[in-house]
N, C-alpha and C. Protein backbone atom coordinates (compact mmCIF):
# COMPACT_ATOMS: atom_id res chain seq x y z
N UNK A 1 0.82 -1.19 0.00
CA UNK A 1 0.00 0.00 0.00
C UNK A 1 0.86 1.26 0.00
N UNK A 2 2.37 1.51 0.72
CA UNK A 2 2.92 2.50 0.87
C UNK A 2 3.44 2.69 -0.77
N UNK A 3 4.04 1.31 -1.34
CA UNK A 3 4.37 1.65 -2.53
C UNK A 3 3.51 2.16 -3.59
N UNK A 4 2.38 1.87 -3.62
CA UNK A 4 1.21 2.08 -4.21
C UNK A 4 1.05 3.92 -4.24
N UNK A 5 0.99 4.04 -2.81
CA UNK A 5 0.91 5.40 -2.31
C UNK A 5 2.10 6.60 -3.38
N UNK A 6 3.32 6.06 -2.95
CA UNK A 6 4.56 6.78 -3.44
C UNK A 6 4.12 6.66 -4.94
N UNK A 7 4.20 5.57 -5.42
CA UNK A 7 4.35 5.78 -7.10
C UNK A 7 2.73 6.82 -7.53
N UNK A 8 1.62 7.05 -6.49
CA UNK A 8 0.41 7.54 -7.36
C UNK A 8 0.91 9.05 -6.96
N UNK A 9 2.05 9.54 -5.91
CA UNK A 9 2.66 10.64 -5.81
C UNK A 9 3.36 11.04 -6.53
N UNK A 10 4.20 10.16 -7.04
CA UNK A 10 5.40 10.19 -7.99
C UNK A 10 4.46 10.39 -9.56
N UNK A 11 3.51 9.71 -9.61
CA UNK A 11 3.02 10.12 -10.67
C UNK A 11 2.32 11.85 -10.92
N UNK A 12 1.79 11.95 -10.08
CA UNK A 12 1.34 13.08 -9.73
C UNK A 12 1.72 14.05 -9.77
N UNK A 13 3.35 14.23 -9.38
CA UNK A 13 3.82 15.41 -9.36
C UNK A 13 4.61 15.23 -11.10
N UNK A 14 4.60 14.05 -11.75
CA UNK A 14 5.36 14.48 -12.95
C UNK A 14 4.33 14.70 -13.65
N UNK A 15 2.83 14.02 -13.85
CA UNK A 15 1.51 14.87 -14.90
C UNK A 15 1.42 16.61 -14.16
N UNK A 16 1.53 17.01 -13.15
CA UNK A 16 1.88 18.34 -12.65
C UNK A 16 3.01 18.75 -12.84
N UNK A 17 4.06 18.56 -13.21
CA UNK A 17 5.19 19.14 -13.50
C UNK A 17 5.34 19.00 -15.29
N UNK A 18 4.50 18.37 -15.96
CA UNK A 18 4.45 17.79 -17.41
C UNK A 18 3.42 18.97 -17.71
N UNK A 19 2.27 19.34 -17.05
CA UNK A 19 1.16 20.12 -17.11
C UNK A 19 1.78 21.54 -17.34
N UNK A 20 2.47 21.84 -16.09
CA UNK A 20 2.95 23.09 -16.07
C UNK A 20 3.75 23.25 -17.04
N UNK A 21 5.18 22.64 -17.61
CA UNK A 21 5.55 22.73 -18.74
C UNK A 21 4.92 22.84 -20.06
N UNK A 22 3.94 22.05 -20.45
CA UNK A 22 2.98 21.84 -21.57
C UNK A 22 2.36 23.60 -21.39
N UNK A 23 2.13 24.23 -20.68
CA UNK A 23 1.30 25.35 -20.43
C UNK A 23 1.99 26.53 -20.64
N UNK A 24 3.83 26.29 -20.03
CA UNK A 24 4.51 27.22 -19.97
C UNK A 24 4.67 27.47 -21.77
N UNK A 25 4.98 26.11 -22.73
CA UNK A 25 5.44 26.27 -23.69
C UNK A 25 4.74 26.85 -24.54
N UNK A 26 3.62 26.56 -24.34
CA UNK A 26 2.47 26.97 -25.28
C UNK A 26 2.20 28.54 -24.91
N UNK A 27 2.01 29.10 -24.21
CA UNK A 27 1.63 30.81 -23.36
C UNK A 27 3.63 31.30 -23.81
N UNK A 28 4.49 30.30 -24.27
CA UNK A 28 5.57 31.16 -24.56
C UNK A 28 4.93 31.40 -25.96
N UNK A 29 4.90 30.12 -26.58
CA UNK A 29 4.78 30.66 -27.92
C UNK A 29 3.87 31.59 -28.56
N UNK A 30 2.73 31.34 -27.44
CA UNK A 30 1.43 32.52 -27.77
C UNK A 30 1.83 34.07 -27.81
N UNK A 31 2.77 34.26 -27.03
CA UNK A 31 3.21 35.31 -26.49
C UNK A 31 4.32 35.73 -28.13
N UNK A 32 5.36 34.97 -28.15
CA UNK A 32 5.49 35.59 -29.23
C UNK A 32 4.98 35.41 -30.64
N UNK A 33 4.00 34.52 -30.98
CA UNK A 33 2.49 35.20 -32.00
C UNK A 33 2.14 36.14 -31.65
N UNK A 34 1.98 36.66 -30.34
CA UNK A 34 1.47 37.77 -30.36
C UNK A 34 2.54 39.06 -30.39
N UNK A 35 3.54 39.25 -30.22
CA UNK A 35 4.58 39.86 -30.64
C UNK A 35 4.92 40.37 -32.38
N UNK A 36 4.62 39.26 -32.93
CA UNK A 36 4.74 38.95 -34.44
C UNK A 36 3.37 40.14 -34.91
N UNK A 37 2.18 39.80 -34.14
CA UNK A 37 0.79 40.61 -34.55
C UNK A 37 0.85 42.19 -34.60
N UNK A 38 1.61 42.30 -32.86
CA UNK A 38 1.79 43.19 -32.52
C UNK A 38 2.61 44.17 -33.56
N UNK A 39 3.94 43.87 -33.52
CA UNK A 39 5.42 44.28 -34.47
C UNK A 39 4.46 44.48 -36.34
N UNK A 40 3.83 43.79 -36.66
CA UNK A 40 2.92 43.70 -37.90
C UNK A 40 2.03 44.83 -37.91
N UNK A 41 1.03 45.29 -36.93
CA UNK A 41 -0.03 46.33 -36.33
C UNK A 41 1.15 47.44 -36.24
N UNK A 42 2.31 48.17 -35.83
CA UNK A 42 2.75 48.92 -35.98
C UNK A 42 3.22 49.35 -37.22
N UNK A 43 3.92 48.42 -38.31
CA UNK A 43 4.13 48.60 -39.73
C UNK A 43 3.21 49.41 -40.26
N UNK A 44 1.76 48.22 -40.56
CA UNK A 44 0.46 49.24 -40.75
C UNK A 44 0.30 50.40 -40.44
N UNK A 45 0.53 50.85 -39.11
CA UNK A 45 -0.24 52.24 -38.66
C UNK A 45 0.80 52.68 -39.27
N UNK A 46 1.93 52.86 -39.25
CA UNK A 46 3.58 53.62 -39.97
C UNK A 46 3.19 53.68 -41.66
N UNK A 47 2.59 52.66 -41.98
CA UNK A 47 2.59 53.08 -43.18
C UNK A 47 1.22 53.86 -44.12
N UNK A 48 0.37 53.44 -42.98
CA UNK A 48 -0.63 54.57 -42.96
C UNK A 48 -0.66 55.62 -42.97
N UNK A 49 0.21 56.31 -41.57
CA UNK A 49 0.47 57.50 -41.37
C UNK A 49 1.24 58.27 -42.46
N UNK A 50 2.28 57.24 -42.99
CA UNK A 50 2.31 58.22 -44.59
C UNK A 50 1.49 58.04 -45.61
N UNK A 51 0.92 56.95 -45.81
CA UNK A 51 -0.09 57.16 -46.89
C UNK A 51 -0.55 58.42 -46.45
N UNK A 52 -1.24 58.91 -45.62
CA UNK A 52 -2.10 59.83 -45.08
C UNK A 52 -1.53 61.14 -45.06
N UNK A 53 -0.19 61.21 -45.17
CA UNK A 53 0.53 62.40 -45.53
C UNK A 53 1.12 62.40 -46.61
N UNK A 54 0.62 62.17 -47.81
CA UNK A 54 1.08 61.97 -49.21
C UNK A 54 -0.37 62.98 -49.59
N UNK A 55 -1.26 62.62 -49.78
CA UNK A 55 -2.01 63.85 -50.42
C UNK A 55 -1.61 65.00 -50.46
N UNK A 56 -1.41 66.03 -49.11
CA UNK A 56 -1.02 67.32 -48.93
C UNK A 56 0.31 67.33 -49.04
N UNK A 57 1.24 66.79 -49.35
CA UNK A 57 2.37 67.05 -49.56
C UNK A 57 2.43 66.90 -51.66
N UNK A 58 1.58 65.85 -52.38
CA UNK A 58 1.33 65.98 -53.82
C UNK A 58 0.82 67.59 -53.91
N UNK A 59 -0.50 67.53 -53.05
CA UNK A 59 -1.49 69.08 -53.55
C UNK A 59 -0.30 70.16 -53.37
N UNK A 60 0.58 70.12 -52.78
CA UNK A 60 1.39 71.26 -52.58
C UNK A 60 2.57 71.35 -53.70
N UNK A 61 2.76 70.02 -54.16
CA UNK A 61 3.54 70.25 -55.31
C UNK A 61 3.13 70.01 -56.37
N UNK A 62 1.66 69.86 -56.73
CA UNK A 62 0.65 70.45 -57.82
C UNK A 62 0.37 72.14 -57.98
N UNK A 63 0.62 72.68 -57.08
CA UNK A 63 0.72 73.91 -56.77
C UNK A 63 1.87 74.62 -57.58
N UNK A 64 2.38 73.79 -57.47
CA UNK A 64 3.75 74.23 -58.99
C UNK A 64 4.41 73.52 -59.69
N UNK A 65 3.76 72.37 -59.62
CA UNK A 65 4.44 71.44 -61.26
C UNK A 65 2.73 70.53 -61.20
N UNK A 66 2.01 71.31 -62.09
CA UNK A 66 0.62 70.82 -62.69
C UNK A 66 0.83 69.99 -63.95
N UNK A 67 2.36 69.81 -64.60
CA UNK A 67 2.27 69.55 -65.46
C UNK A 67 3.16 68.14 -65.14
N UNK A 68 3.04 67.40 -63.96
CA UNK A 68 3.95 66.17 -63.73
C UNK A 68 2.64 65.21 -63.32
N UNK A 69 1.61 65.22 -64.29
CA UNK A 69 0.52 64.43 -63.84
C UNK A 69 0.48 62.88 -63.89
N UNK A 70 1.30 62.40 -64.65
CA UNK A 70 1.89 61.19 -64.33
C UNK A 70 2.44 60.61 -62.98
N UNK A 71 2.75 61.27 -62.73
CA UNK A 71 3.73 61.27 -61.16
C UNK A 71 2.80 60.86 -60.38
N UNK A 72 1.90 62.07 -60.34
CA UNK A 72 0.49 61.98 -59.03
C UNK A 72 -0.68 61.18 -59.13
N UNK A 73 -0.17 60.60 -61.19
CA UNK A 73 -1.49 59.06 -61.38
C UNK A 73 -1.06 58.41 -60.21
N UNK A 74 0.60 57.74 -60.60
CA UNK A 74 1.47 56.53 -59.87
C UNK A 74 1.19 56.74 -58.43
N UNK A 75 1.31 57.82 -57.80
CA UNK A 75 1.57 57.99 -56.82
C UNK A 75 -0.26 57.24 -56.05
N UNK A 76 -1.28 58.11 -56.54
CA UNK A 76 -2.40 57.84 -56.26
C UNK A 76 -2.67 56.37 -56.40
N UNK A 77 -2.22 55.99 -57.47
CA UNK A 77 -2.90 54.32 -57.83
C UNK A 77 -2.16 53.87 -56.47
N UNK A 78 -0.72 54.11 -56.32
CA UNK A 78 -0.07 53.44 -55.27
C UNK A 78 -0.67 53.27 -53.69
N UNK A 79 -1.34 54.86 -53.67
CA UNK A 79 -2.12 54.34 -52.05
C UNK A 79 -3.17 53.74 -52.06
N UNK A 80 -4.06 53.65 -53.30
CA UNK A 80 -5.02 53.43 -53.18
C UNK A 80 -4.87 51.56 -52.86
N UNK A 81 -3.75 51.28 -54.01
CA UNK A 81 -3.27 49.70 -53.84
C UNK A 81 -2.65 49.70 -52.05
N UNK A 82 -2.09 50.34 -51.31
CA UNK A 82 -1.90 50.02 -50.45
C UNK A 82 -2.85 49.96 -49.28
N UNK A 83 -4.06 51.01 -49.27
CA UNK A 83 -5.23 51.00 -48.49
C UNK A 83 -5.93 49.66 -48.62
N UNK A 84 -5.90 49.38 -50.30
CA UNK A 84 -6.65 48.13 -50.15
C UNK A 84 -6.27 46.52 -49.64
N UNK A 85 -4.59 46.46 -49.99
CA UNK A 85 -3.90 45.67 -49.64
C UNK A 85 -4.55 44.72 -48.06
N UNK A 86 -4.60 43.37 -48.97
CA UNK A 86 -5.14 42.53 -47.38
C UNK A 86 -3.79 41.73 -47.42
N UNK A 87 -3.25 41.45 -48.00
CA UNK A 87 -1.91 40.30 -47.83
C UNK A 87 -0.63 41.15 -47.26
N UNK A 88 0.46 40.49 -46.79
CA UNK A 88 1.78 41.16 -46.63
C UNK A 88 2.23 41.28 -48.09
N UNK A 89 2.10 40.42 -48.92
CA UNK A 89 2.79 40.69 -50.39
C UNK A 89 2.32 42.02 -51.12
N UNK A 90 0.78 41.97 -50.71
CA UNK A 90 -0.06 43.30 -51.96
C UNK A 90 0.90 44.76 -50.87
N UNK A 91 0.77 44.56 -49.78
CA UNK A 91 1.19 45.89 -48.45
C UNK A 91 2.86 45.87 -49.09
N UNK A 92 3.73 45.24 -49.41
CA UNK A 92 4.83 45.25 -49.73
C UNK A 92 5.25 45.49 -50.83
N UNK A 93 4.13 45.07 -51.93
CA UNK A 93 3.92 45.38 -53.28
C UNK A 93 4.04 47.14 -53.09
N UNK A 94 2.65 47.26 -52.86
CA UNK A 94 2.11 48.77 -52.86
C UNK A 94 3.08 49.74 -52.08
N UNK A 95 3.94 49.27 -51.30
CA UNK A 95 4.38 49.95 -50.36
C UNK A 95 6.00 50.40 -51.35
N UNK A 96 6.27 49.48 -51.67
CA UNK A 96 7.34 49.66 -53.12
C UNK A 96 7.26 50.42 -54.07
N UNK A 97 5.75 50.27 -54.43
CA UNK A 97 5.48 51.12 -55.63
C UNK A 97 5.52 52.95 -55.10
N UNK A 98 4.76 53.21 -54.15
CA UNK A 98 4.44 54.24 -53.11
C UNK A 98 5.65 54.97 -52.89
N UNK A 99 6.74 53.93 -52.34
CA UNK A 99 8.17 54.63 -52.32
C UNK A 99 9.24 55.07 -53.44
N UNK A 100 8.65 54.25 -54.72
CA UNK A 100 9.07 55.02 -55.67
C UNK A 100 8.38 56.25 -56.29
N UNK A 101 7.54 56.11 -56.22
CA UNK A 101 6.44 57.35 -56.58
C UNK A 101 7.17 58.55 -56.02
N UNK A 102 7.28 58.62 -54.68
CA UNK A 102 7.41 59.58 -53.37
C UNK A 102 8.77 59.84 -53.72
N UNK A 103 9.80 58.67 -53.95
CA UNK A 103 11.40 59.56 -54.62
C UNK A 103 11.35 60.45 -55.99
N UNK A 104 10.37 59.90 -56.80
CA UNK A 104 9.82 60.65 -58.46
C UNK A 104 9.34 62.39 -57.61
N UNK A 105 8.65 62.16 -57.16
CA UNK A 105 7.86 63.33 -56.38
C UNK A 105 9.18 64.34 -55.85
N UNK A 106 9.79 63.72 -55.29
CA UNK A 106 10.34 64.90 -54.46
C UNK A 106 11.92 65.03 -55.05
N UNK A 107 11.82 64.91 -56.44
CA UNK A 107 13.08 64.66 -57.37
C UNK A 107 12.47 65.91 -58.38
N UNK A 108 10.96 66.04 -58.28
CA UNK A 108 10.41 66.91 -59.39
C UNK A 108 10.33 68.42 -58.92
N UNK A 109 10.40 67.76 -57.42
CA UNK A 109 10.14 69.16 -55.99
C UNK A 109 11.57 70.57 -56.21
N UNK A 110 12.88 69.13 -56.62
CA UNK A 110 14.21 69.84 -56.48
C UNK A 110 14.27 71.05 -57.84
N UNK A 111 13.32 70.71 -59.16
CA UNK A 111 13.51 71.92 -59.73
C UNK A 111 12.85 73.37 -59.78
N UNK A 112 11.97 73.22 -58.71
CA UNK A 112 11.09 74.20 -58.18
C UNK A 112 11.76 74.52 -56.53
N UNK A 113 12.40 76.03 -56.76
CA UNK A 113 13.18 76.76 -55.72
C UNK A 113 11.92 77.53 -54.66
N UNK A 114 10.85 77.90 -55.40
CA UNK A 114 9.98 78.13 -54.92
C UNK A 114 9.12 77.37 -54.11
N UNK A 115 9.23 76.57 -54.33
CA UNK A 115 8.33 75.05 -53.30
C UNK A 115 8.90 74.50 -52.40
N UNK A 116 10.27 74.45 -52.52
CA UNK A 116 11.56 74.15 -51.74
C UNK A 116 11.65 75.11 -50.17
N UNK A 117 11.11 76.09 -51.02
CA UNK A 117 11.51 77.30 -50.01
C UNK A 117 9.87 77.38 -49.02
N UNK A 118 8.37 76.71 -49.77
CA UNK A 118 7.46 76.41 -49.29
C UNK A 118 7.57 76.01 -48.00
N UNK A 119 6.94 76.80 -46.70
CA UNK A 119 7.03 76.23 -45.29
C UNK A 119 6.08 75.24 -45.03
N UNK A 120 5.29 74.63 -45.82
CA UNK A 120 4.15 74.26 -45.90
C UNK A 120 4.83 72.75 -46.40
N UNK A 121 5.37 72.66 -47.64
CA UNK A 121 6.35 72.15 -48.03
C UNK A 121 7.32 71.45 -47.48
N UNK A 122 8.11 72.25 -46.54
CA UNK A 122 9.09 71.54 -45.82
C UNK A 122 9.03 71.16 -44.52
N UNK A 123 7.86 71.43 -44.10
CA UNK A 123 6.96 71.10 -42.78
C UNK A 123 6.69 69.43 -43.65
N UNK A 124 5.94 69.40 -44.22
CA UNK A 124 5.72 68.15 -45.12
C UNK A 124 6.85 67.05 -44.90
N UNK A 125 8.42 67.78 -45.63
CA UNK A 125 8.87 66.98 -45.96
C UNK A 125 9.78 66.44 -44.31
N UNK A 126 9.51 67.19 -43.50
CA UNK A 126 10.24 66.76 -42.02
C UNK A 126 9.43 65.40 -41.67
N UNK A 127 8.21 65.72 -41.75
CA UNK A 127 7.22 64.98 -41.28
C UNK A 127 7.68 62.98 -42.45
N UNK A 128 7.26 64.02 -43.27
CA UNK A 128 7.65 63.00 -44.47
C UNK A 128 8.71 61.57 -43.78
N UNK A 129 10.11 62.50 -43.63
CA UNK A 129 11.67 61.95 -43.21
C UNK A 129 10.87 61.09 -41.99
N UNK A 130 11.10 61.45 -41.26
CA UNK A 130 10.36 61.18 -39.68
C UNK A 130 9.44 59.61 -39.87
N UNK A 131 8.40 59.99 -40.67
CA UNK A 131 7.38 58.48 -41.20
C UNK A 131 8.33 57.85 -41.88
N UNK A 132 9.49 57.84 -42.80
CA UNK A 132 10.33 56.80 -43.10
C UNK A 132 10.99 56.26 -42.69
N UNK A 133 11.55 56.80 -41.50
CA UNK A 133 12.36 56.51 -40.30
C UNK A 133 11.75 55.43 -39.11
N UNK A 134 10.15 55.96 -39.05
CA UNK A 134 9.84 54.83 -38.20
C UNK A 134 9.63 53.79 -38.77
N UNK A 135 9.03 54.09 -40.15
CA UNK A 135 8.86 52.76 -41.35
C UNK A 135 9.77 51.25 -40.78
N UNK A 136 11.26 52.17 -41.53
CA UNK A 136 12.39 51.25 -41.33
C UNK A 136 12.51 50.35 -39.89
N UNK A 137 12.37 51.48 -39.20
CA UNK A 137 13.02 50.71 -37.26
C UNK A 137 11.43 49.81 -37.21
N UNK A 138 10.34 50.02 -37.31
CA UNK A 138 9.47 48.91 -37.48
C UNK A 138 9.19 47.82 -37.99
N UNK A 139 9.71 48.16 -39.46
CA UNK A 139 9.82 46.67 -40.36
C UNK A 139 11.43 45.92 -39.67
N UNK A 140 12.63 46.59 -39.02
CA UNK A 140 13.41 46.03 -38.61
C UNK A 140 13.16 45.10 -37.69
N UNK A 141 12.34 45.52 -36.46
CA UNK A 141 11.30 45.00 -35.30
C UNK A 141 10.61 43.47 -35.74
N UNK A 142 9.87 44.01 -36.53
CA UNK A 142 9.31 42.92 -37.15
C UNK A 142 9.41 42.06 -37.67
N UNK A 143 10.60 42.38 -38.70
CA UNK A 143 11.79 41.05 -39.09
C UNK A 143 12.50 40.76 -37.82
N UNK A 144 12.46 40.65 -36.86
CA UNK A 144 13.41 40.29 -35.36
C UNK A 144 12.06 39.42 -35.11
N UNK A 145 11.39 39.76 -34.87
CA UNK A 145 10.66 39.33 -34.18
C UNK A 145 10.02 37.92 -35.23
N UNK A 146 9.80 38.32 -36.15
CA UNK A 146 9.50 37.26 -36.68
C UNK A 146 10.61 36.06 -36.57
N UNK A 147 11.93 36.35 -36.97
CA UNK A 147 12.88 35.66 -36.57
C UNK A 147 12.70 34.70 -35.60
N UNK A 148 12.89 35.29 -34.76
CA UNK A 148 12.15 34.59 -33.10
C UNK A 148 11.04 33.95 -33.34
N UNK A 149 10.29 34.30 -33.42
CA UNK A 149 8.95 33.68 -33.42
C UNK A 149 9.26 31.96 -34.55
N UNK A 150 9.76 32.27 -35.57
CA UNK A 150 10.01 31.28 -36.99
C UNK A 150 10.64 30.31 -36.00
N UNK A 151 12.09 30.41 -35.61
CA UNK A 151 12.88 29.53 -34.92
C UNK A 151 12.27 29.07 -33.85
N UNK A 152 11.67 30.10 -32.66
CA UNK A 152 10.88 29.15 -31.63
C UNK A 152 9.76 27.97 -32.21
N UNK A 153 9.05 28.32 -33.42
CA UNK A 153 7.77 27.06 -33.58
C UNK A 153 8.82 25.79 -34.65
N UNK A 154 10.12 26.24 -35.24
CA UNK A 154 10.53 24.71 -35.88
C UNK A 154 11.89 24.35 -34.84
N UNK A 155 12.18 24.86 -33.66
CA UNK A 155 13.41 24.37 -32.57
C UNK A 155 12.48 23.65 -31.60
N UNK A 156 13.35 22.42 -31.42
CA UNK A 156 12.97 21.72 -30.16
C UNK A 156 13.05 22.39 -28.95
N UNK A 157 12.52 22.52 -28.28
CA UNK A 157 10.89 21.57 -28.12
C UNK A 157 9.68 22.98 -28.82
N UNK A 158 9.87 23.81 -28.74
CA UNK A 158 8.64 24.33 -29.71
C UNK A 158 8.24 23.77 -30.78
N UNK A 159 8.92 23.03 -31.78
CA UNK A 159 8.06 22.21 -32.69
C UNK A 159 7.02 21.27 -31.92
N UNK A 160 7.50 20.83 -31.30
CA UNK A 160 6.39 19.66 -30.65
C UNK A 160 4.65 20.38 -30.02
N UNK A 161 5.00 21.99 -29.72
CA UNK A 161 3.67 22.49 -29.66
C UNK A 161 3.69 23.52 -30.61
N UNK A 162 4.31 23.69 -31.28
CA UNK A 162 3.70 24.17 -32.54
C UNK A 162 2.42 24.07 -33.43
N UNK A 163 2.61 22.71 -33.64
CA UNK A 163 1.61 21.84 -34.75
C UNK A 163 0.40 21.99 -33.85
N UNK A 164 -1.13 21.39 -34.43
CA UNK A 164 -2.13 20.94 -33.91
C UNK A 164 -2.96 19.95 -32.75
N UNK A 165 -1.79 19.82 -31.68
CA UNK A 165 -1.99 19.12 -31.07
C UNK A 165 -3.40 19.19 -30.36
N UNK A 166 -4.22 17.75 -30.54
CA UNK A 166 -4.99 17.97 -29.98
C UNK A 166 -5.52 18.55 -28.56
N UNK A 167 -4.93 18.37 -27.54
CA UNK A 167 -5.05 19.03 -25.80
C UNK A 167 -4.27 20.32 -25.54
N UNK A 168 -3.50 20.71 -27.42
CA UNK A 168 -2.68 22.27 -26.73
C UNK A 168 -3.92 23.35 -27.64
N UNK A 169 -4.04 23.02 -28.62
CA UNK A 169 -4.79 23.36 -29.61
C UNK A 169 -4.40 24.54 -30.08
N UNK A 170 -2.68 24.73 -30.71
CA UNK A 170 -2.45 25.68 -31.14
C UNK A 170 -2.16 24.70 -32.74
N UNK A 171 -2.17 25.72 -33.89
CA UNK A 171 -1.47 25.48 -35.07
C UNK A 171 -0.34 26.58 -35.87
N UNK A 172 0.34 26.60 -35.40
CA UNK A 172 1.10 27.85 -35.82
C UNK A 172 2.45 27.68 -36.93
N UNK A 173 2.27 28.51 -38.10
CA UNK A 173 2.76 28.43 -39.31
C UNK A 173 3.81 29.76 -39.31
N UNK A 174 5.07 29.44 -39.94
CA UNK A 174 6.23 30.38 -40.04
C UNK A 174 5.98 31.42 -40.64
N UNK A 175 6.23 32.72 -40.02
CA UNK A 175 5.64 33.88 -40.86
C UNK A 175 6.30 34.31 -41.94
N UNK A 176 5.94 35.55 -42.87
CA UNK A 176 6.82 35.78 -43.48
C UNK A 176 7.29 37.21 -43.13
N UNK A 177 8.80 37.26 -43.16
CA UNK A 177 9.39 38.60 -43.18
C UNK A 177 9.00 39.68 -44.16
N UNK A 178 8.84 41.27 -43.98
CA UNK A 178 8.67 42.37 -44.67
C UNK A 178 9.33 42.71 -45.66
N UNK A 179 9.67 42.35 -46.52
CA UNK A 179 10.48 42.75 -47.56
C UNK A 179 9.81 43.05 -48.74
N UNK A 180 10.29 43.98 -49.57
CA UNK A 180 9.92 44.59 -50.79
C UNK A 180 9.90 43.56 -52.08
N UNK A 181 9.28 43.39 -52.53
CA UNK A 181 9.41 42.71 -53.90
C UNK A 181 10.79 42.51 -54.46
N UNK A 182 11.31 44.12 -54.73
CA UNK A 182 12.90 44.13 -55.46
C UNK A 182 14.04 43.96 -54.44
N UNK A 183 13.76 43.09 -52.87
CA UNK A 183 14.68 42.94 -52.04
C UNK A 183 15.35 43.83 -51.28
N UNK A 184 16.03 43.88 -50.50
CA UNK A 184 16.84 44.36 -49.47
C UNK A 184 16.83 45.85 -49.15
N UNK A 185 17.28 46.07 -50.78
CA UNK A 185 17.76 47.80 -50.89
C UNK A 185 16.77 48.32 -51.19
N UNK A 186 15.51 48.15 -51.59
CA UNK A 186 14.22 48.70 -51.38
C UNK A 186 14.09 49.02 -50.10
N UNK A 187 14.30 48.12 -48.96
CA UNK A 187 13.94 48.30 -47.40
C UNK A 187 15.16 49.34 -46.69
N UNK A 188 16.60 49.92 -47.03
CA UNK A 188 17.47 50.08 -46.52
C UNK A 188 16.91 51.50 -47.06
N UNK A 189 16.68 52.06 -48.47
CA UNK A 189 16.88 53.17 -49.17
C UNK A 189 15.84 53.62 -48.89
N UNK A 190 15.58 54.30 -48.04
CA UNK A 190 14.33 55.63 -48.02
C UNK A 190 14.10 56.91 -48.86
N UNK A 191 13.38 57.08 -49.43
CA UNK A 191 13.49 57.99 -50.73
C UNK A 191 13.95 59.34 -50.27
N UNK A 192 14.89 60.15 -50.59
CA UNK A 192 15.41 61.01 -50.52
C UNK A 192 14.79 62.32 -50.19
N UNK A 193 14.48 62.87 -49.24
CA UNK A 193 13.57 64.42 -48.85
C UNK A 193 14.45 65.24 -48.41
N UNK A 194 15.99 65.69 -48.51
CA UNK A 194 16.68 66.48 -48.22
C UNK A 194 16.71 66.82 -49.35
N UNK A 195 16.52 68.80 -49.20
CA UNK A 195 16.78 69.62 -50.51
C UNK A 195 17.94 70.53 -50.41
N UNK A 196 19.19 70.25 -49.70
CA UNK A 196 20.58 70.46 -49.04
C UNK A 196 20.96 70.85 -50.58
């Protein structure tokens, strides 16, 4: 009976010590999915916030080059593709296209001394610098984090609760990193808004 006793203890504390592990691993990995969501939800709002400051910074340099209407098609089709964007590819797509537009734009800005000299203008283009800046340190974030997140669900022992297990009931799939269509130097090169 004593042995009986010990081994239903001995069992006990390892389905409780198996429990708590099984719980810890899973609330880790949740934690960084949710990191990954999180780091993802900041990109968005960053790249919102310039979509959203691209109108008044075009209308102001329609104000003196009416005749670069090409520029402000590209530029327009570009947010409109990025507002609509539901995938990371279309948001990375659009977000490429957007940043070339915005270097065309403020390349057309440099032969107008008068617009340059616009306070309206260069209020714009601070703001402008500033939203590309967080762009970058966010999508950097986010490629880290995804990192982490990728290696914790295929490294032992996170693979083992990764998958669908029935009693953890997570399924979690490797994300993909932020990158531009044309690679790397799309993500490094922020389009140029110094009129130095």
């Amino acid at each position: 009976m004593k042995q009986f006793m010990l081994f239903v203890s001995i069992l006990a504390v390892v389905v409780l010590f198996g429990g708590c592990y099984i719980i810890g691993q899973r609330n880790a990995l949740i934690a960084l999915d949710e990191n990954v969501n999180e780091a993802w939800s900041n990109i968005d709002a960053d790249l919102q916030r310039r979509n959203d400051l691209i109108p008044n910074l075009v209308s102001t340099v329609k104000g003196y080059a009416t005749h670069e209407e090409e520029v402000f098609t590209k530029i327009a089709d570009a947010r409109g593709r990025l507002a609509g964007a539901t995938t990371m590819q279309e948001k990375a797509e659009a977000d490429a296209a957007l940043t070339a537009g915005l270097g065309r734009l403020l390349a057309i800005a440099e032969n107008y001394p008068e617009l340059k000299a616009n306070e309206g203008f260069l209020r714009l283009q601070d703001e402008l610098a500033g939203t590309e800046n967080r762009i970058k340190v966010t999508r950097k974030r986010y490629n880290q984090d995804v990192k982490t997140f990728n290696r914790s669900i295929r490294q032992f022992p996170g693979s083992l609760f990764a998958g669908n297990l029935p009693f953890i009931g997570l399924n979690l799939e490797p994300r993909d990193y932020f990158e531009p269509p044309e690679g790397h130097d799309a993500v490094v090169k922020a389009p140029k808004v110094s009129f130095d």
